[in-house]
C-alpha atoms as a PDB file:
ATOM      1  CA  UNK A   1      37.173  19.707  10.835  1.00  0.00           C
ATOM      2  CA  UNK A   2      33.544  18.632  11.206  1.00  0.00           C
ATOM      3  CA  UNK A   3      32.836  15.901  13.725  1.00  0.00           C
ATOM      4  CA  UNK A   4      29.862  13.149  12.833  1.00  0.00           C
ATOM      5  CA  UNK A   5      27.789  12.559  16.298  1.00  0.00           C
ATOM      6  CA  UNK A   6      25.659   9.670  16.076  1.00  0.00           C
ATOM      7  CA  UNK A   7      21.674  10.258  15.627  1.00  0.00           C
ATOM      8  CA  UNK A   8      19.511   9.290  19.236  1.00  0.00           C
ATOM      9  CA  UNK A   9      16.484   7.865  18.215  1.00  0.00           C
ATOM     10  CA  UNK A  10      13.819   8.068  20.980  1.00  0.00           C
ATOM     11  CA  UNK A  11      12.479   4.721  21.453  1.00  0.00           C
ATOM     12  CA  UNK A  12       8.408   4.108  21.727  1.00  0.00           C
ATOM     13  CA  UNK A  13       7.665   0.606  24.317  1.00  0.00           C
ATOM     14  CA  UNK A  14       3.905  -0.573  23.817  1.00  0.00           C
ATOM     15  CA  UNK A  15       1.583  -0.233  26.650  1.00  0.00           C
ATOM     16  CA  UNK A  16       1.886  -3.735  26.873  1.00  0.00           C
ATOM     17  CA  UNK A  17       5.426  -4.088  27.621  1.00  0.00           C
ATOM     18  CA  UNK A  18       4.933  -0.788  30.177  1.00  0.00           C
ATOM     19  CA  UNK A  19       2.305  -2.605  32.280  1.00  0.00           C
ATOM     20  CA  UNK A  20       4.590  -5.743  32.456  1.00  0.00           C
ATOM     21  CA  UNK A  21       7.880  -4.344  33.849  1.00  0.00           C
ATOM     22  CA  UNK A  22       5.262  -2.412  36.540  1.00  0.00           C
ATOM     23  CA  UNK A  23       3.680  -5.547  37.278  1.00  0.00           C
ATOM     24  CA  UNK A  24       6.865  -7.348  37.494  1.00  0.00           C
ATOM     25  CA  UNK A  25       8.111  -4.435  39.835  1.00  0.00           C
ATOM     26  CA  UNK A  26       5.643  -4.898  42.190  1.00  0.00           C
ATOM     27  CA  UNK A  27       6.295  -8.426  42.951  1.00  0.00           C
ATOM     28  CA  UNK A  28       7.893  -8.932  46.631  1.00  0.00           C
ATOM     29  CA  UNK A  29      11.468  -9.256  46.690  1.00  0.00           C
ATOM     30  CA  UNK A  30      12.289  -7.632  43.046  1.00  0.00           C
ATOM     31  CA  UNK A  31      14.027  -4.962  42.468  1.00  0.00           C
ATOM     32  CA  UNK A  32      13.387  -2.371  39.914  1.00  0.00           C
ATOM     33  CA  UNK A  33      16.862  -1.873  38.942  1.00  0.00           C
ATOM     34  CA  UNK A  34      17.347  -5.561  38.566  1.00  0.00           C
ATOM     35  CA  UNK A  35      14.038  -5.635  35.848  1.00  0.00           C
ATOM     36  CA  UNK A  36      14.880  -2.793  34.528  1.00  0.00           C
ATOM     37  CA  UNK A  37      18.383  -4.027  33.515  1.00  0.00           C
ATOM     38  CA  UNK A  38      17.104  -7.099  32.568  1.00  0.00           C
ATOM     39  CA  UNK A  39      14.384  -5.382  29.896  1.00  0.00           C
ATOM     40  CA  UNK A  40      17.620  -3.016  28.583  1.00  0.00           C
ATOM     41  CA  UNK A  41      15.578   0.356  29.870  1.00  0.00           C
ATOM     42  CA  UNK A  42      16.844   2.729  32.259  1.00  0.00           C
ATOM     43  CA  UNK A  43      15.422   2.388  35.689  1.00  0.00           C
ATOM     44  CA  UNK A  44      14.380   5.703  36.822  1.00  0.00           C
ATOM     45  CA  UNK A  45      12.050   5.441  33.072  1.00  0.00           C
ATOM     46  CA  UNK A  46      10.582   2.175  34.898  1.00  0.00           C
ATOM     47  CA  UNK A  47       9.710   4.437  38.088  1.00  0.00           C
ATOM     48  CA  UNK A  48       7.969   6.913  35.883  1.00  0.00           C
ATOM     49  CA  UNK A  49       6.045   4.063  34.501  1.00  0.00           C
ATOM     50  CA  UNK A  50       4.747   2.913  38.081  1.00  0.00           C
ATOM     51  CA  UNK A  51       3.509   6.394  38.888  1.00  0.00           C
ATOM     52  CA  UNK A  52       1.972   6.379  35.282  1.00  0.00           C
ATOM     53  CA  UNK A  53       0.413   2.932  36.114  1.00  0.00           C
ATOM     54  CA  UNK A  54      -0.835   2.945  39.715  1.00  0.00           C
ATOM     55  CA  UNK A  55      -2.012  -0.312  41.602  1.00  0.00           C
ATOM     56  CA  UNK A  56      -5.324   1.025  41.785  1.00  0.00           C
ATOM     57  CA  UNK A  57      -5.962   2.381  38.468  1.00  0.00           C
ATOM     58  CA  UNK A  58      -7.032   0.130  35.663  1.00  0.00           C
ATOM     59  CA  UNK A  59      -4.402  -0.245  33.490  1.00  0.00           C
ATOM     60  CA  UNK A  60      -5.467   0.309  29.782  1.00  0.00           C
ATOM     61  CA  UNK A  61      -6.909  -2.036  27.221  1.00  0.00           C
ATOM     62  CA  UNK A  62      -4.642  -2.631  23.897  1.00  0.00           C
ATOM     63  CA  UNK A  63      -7.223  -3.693  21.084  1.00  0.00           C
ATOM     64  CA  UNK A  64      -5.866  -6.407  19.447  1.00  0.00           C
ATOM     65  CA  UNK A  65      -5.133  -5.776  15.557  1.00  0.00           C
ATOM     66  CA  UNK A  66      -7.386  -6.302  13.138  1.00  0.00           C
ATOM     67  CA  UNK A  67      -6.825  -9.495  11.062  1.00  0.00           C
ATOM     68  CA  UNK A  68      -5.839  -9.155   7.310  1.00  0.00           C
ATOM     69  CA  UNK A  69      -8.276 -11.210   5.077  1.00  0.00           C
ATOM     70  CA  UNK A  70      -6.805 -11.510   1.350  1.00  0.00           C
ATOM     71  CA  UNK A  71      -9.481 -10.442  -1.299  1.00  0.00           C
ATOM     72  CA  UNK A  72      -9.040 -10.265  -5.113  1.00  0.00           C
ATOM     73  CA  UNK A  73     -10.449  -7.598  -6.779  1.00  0.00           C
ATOM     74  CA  UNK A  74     -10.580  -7.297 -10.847  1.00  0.00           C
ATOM     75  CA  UNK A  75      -8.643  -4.843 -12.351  1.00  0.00           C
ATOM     76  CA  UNK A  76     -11.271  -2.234 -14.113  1.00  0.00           C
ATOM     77  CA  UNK A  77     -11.189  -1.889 -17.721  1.00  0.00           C
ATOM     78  CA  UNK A  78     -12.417   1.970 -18.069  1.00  0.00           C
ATOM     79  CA  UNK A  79     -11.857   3.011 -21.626  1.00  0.00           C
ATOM     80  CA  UNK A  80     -10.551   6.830 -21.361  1.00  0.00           C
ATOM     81  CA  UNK A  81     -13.477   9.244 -22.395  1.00  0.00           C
ATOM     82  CA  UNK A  82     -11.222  11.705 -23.924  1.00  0.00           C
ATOM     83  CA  UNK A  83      -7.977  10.659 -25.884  1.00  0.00           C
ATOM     84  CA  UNK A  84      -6.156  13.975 -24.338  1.00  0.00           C
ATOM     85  CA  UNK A  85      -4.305  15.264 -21.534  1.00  0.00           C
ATOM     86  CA  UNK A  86      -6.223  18.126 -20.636  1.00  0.00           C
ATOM     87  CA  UNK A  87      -4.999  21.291 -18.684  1.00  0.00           C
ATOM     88  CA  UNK A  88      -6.632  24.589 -17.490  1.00  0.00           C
ATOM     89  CA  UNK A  89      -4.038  27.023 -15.963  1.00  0.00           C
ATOM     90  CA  UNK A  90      -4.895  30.392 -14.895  1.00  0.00           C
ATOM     91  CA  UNK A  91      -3.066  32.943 -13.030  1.00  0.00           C
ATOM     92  CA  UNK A  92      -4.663  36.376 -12.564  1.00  0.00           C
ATOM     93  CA  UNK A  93      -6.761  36.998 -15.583  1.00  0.00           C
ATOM     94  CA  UNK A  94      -4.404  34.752 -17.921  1.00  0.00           C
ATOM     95  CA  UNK A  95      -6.630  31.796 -18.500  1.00  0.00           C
ATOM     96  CA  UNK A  96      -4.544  28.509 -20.795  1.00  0.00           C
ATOM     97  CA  UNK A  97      -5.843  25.327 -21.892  1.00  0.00           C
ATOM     98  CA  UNK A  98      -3.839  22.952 -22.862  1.00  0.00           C
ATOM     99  CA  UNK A  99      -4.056  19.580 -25.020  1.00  0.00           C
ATOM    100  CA  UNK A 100      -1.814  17.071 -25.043  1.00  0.00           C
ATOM    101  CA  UNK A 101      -2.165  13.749 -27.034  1.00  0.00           C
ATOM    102  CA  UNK A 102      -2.452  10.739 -24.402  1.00  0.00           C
ATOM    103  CA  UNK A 103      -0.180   8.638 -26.349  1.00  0.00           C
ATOM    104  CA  UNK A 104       2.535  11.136 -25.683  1.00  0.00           C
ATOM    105  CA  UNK A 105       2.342  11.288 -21.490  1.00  0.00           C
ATOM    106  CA  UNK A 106       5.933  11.012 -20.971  1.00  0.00           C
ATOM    107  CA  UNK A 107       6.934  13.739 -22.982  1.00  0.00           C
ATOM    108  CA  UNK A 108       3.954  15.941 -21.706  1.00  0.00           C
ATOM    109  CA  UNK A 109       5.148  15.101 -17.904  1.00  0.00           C
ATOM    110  CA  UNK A 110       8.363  16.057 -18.613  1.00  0.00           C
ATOM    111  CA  UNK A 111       7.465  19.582 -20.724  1.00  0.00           C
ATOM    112  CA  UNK A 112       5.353  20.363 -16.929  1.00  0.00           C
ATOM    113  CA  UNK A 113       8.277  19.347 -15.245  1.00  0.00           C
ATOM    114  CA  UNK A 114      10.690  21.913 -17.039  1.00  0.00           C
ATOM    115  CA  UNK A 115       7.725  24.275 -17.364  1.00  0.00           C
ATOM    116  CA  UNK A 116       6.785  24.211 -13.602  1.00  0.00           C
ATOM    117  CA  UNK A 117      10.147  24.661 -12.200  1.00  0.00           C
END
């Protein structure tokens, strides 16, 4: 009988998000259980964060991502030098060279497939 336990995934909170709950914890009057509820993580993982993040320290700067510009590039038309496939193999002192036509790829993938395994 084999029993399926689910999979924990460790979860990663931004720096951002970190510096908030401590900065909300720190307000008079609010509890860190209560934010910490409120966010969905565990308090005593909120305490860690105010010792990580002291009042006095300066808390860390998040770069902002870069922005995505859309470019359109041309699609290069480079004529194939040789109309081959072209191997060199060597093991020890065996030395092959191989030529396969380029017309015939598929087949030649799957002959180094088989041969390779």
């Amino acid at each position: 009988m084999t029993i399926a336990l689910p999979v924990r995934h460790r979860r990663n909170h931004s720096i951002e998000f970190k510096t908030d709950l401590v900065t909300m914890c720190r307000q008079p009057g609010i509890s860190v259980s209560a934010v910490a509820l409120e966010n969905g993580v565990n308090a005593n993982q909120v305490r860690r964060w105010m010792k990580q993040f002291p009042v006095d320290a300066k808390l860390p700067v998040v770069p902002t991502p870069a922005k995505l510009v859309p470019i359109q590039v041309e699609p290069v038309n480079a004529s194939p030098t040789n109309e081959d496939i072209q191997f060199d193999i060597r093991r020890g002192a065996t030395r092959m060279n191989i030529r396969w036509p380029l017309d015939k790829a598929e087949v030649c993938a799957q002959w180094l497939g088989a041969w390779l395994k």
